[in-house]
N, C-alpha and C. Protein backbone atom coordinates (compact mmCIF):
# COMPACT_ATOMS: atom_id res chain seq x y z
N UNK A 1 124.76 -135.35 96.26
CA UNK A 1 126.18 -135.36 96.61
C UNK A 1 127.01 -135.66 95.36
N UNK A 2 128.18 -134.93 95.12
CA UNK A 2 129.21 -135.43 94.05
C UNK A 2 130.20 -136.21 94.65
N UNK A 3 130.54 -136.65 93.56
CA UNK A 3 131.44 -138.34 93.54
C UNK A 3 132.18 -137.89 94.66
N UNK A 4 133.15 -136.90 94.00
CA UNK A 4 134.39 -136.87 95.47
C UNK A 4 134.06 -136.71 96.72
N UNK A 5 132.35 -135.98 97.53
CA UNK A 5 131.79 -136.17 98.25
C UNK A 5 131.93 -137.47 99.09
N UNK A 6 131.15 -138.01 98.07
CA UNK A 6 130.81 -139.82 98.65
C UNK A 6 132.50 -140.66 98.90
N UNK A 7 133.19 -140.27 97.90
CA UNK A 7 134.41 -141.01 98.01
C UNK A 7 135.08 -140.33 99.41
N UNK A 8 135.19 -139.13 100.06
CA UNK A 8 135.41 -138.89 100.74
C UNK A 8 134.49 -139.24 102.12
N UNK A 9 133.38 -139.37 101.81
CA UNK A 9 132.41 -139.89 102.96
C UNK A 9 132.67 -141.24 103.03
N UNK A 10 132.86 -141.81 102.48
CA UNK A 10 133.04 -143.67 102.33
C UNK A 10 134.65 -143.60 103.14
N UNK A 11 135.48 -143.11 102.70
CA UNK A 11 136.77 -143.16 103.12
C UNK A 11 136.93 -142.98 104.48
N UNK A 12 136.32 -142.14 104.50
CA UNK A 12 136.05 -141.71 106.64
C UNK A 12 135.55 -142.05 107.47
N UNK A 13 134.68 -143.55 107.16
CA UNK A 13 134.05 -144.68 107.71
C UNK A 13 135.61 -145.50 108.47
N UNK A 14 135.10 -145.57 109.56
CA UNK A 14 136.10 -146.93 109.93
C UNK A 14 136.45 -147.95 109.79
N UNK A 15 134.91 -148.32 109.53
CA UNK A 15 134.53 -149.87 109.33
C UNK A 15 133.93 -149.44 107.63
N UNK A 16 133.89 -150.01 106.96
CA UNK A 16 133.04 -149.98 105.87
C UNK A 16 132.51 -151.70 105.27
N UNK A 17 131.28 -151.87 104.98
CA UNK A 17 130.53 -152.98 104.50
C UNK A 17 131.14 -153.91 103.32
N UNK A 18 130.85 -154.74 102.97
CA UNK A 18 130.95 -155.29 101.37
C UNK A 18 130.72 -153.86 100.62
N UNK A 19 128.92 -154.23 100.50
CA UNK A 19 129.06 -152.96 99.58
C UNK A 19 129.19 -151.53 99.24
N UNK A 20 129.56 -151.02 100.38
CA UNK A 20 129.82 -149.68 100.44
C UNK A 20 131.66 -150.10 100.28
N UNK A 21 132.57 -150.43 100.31
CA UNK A 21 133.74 -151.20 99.64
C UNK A 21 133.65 -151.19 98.37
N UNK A 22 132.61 -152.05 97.86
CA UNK A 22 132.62 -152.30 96.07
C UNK A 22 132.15 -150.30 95.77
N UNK A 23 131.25 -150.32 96.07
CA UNK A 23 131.00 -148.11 95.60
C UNK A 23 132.05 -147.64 95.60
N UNK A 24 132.78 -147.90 96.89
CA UNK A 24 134.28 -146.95 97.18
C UNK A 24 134.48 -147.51 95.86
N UNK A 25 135.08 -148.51 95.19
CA UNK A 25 136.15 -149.07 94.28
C UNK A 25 135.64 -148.94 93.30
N UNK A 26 134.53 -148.48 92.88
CA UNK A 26 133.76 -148.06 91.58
C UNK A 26 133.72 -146.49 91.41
N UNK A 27 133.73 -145.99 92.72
CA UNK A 27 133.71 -144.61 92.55
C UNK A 27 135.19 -144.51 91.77
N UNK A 28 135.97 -144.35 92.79
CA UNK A 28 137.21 -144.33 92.53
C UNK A 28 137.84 -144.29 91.23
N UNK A 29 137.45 -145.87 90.52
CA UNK A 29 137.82 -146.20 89.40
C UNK A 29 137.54 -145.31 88.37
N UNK A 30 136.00 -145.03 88.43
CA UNK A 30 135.31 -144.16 87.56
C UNK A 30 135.98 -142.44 87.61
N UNK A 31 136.54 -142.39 88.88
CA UNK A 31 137.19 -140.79 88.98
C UNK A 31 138.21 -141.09 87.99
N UNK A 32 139.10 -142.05 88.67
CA UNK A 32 140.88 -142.25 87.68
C UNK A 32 140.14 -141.93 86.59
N UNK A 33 139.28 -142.57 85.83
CA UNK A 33 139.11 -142.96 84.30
C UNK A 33 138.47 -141.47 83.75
N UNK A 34 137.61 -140.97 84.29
CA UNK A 34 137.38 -139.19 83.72
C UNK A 34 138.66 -138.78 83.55
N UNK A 35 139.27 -138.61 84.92
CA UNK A 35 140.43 -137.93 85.10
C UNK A 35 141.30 -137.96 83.74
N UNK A 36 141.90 -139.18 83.44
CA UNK A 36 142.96 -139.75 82.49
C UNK A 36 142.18 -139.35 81.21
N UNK A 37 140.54 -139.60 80.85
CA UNK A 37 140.18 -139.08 79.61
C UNK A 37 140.15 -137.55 79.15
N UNK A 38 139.97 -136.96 80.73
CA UNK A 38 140.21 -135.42 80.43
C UNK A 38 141.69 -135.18 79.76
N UNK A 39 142.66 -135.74 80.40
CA UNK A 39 144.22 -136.02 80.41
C UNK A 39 144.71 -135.93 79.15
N UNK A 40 143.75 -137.25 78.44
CA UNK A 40 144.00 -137.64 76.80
C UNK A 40 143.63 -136.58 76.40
N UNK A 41 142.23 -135.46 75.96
CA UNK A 41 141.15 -134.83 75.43
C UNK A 41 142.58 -133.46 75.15
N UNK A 42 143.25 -133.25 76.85
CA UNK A 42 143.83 -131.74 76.52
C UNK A 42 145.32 -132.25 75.40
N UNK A 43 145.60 -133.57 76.35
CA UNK A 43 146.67 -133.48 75.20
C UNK A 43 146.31 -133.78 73.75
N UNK A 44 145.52 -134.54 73.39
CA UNK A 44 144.88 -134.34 71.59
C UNK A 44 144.92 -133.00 71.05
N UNK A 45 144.47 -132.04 72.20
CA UNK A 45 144.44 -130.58 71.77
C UNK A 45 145.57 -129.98 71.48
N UNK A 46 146.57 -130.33 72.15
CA UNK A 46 147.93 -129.88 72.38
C UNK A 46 148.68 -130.32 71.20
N UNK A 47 148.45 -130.99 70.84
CA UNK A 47 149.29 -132.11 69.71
C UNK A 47 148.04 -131.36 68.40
N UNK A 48 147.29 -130.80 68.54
CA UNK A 48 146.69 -130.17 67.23
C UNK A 48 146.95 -128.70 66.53
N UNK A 49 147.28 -128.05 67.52
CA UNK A 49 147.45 -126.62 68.04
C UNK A 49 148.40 -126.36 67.25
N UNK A 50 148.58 -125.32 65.80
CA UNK A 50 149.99 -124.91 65.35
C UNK A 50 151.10 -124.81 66.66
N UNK A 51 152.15 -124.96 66.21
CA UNK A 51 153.21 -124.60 66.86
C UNK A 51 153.73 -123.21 67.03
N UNK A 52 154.03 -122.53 67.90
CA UNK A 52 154.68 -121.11 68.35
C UNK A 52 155.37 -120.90 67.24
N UNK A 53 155.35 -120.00 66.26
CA UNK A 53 156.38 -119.14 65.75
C UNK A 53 158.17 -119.10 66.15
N UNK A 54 158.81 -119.06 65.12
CA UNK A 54 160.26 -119.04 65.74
C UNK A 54 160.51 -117.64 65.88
N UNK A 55 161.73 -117.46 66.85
CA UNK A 55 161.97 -116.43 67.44
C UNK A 55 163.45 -116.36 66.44
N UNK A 56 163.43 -115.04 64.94
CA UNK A 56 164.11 -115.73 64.21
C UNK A 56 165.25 -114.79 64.72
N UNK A 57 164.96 -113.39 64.84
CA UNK A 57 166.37 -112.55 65.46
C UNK A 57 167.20 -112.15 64.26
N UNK A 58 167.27 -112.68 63.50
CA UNK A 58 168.42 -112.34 62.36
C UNK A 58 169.44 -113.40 61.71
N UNK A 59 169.01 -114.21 62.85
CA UNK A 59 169.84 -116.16 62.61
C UNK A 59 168.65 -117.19 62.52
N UNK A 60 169.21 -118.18 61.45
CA UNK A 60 168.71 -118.93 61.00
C UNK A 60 168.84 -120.02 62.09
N UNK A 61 167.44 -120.92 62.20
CA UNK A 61 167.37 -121.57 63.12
C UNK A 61 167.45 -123.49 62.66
N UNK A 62 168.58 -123.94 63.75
CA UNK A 62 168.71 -124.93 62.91
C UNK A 62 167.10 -126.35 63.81
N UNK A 63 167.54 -127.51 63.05
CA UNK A 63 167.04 -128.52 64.08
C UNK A 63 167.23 -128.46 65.60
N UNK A 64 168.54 -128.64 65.97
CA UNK A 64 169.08 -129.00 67.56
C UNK A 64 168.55 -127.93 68.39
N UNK A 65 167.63 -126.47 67.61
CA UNK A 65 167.02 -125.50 68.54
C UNK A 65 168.43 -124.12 68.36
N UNK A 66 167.44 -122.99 68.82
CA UNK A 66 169.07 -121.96 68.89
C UNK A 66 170.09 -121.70 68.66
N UNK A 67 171.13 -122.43 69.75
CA UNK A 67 172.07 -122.30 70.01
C UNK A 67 172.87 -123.93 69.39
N UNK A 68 172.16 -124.22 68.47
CA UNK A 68 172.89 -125.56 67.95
C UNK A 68 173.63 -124.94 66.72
N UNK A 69 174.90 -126.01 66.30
CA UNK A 69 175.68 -125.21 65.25
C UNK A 69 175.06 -125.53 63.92
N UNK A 70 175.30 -125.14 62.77
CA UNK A 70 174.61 -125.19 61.60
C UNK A 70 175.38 -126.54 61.07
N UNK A 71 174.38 -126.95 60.22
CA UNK A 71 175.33 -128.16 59.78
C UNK A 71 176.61 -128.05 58.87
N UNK A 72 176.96 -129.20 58.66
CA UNK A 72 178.70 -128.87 57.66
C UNK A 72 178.86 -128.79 56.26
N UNK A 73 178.95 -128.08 55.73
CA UNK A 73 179.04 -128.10 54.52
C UNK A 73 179.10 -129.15 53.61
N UNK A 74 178.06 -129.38 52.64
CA UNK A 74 178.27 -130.10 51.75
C UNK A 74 180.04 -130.57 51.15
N UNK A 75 180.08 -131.81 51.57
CA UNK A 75 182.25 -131.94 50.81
C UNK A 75 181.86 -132.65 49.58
N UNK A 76 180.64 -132.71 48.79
CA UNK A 76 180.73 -133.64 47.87
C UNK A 76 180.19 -134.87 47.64
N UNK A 77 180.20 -135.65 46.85
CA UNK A 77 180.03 -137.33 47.01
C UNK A 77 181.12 -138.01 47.45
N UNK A 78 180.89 -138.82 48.39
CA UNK A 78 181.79 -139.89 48.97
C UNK A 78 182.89 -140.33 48.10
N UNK A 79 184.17 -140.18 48.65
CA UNK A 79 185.07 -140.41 48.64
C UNK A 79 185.83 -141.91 49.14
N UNK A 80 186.24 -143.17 47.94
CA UNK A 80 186.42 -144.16 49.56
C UNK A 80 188.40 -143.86 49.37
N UNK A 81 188.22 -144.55 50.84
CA UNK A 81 189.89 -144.42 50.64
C UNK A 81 190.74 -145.47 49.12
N UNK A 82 191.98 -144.92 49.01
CA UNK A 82 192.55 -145.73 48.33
C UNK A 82 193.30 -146.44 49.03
N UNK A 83 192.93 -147.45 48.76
CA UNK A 83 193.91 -149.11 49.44
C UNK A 83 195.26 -148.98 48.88
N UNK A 84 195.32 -148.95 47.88
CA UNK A 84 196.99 -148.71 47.40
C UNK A 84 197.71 -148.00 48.09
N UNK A 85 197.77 -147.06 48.51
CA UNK A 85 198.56 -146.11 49.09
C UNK A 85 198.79 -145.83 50.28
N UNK A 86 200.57 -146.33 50.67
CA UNK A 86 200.40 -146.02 52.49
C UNK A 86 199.65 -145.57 53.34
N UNK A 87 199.04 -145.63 54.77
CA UNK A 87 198.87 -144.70 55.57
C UNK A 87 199.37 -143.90 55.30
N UNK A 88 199.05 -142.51 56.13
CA UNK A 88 199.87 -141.31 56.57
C UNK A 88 200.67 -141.63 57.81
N UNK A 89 201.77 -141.43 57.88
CA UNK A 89 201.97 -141.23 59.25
C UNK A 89 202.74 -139.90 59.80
N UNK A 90 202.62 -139.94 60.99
CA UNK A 90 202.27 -138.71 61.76
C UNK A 90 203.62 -138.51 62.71
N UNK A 91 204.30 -137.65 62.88
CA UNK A 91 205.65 -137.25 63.16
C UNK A 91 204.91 -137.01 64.64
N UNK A 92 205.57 -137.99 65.58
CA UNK A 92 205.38 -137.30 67.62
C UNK A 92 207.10 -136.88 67.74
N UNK A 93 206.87 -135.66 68.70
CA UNK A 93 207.94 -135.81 69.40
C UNK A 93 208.09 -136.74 70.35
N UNK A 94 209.35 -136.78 70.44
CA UNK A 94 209.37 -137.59 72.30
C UNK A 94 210.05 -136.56 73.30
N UNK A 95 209.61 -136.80 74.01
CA UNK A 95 210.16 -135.96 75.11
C UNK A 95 211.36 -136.53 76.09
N UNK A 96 212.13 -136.62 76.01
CA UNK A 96 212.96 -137.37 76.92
C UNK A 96 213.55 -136.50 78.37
N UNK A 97 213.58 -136.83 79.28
CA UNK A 97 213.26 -136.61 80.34
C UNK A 97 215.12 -136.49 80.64
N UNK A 98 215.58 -135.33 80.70
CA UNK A 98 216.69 -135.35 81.17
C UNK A 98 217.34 -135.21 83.33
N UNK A 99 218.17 -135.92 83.06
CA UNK A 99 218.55 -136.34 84.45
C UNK A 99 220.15 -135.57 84.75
């Protein structure tokens, strides 16, 4: 008989013993634990595997994927502000609300 057999035969007992209890909980355990090492094994594989080719089309592909915008142009070396010299300030209209 294979494991999932027995784990399924043990499970369908009504009553079950001490030790047919401790088997169930060893079977079991021992399934999770293949299971999760198979789990690890494909993803190691996955994580080894070159990566797919870009789909280049005629545009250059940035980080953010596709449809992300290209980055901004180089402006230079940093600039800091000058402390000496006013703010700017900025002309609002007002709107005044005639009655």
């Amino acid at each position: 008989m294979q494991r999932e057999d027995i784990i399924r035969d043990l499970e369908s007992k009504p009553y079950r013993n001490p030790e047919e209890e401790d088997r169930l909980n060893r079977l079991k355990l021992d399934s999770e634990f293949e299971r999760r090492a198979e789990q690890a094994r494909k993803d190691d594989e996955d994580d080894h595997q070159p990566p797919p080719p870009p789909h280049q089309q005629g545009r250059p592909s940035y980080p953010g994927g596709p449809m992300s915008q290209p980055p901004p142009p180089n402006r230079g070396p940093y600039q800091p502000p000058n402390i000496n010299q006013p703010p700017q300030q900025q002309n609002f209209r007002r709107s005044v609300a005639l009655s």
